[in-house]
Protein backbone atom coordinates (compact mmCIF):
# COMPACT_ATOMS: atom_id res chain seq x y z
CA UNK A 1 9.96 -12.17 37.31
CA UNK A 2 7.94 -14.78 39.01
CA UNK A 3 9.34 -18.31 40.35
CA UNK A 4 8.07 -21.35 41.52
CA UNK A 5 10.18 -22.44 44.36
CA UNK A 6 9.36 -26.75 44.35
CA UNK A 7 11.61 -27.95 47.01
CA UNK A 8 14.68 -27.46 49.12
CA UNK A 9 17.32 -30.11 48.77
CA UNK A 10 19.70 -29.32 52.00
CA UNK A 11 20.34 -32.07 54.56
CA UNK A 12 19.43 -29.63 57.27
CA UNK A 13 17.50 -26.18 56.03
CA UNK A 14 17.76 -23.27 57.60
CA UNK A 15 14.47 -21.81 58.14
CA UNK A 16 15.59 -18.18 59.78
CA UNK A 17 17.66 -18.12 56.42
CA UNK A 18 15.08 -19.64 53.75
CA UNK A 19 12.74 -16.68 55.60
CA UNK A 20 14.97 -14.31 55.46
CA UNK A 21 15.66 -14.70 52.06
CA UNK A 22 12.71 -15.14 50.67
CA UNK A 23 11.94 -11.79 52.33
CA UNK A 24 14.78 -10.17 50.83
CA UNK A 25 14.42 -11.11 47.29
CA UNK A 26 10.26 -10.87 46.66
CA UNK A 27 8.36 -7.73 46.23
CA UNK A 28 5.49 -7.90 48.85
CA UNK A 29 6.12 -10.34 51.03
CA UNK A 30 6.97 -9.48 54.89
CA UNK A 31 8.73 -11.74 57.70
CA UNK A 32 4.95 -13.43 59.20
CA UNK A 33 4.18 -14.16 55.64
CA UNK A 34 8.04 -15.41 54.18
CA UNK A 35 7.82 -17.75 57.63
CA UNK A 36 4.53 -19.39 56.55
CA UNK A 37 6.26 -20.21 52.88
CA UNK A 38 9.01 -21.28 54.15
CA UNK A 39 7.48 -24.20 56.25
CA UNK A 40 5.61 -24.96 53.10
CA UNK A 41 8.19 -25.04 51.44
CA UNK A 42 9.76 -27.70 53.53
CA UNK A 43 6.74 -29.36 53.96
CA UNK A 44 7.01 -30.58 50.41
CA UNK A 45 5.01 -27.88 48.46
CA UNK A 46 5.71 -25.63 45.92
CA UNK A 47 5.47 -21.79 46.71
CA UNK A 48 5.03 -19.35 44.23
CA UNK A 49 6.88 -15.66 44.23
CA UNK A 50 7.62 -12.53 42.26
CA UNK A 51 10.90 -10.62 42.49
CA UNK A 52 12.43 -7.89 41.19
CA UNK A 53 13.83 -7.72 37.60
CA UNK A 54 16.56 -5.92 39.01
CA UNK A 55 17.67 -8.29 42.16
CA UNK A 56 16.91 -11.31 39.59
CA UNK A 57 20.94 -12.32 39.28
CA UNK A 58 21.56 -12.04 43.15
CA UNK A 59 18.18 -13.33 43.74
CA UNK A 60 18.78 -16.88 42.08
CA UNK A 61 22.17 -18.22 43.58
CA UNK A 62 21.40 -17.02 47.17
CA UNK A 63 18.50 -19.47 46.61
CA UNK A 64 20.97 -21.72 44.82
CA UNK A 65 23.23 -21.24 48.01
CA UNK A 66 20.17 -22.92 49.92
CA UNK A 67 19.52 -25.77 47.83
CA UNK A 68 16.10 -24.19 47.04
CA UNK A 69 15.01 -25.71 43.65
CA UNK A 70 13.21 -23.18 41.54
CA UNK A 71 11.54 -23.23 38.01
CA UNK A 72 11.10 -19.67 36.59
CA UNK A 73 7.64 -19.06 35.26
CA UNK A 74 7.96 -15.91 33.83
C-alpha cells in the first residue's frame, strides 16, 4: 500500500516520534532516511511511502495519533 503523507496538523510535532514511526511502518526506509522525511514533512511537503499490507490497520491511526494527514494512493 502506498501513501502520501501531505501534512502534520499537531501544535507541537514530535520529530523523534514522526521518525520513528515512519520507520516502523514503511518497507525500506531506515532512521537517516525517515529523519530527512520527516523535516519535509514539517516543512510543508508531501512525502510519499509504501507499507506493508499487513501493518496497514496499525500503520494508519499511529499516524492518525500524530496528526499526520495522509491520502492513500494505492
Amino acid at each position: 500500500m502506498k501513501l502520501n503523507l501531505l501534512s502534520c496538523d499537531a501544535q507541537r510535532p514530535d520529530k523523534r516520534a514522526i521518525a520513528k514511526c515512519i520507520t516502523e511502518i514503511s518497507t525500506g526506509i531506515n532512521e537517516p532516511l525517515s529523519s530527512e522525511l520527516t523535516d519535509i514533512l514539517l516543512e510543508g511537503d508531501a512525502v510519499d511511502i509504501e507499507l506493508e499490507d499487513k501493518n496497514s490497520g496499525s500503520a494508519l491511526r499511529a499516524l492518525r495519533k500524530l496528526d499526520i494527514d495522509y491520502e492513500i494512493i494505492e
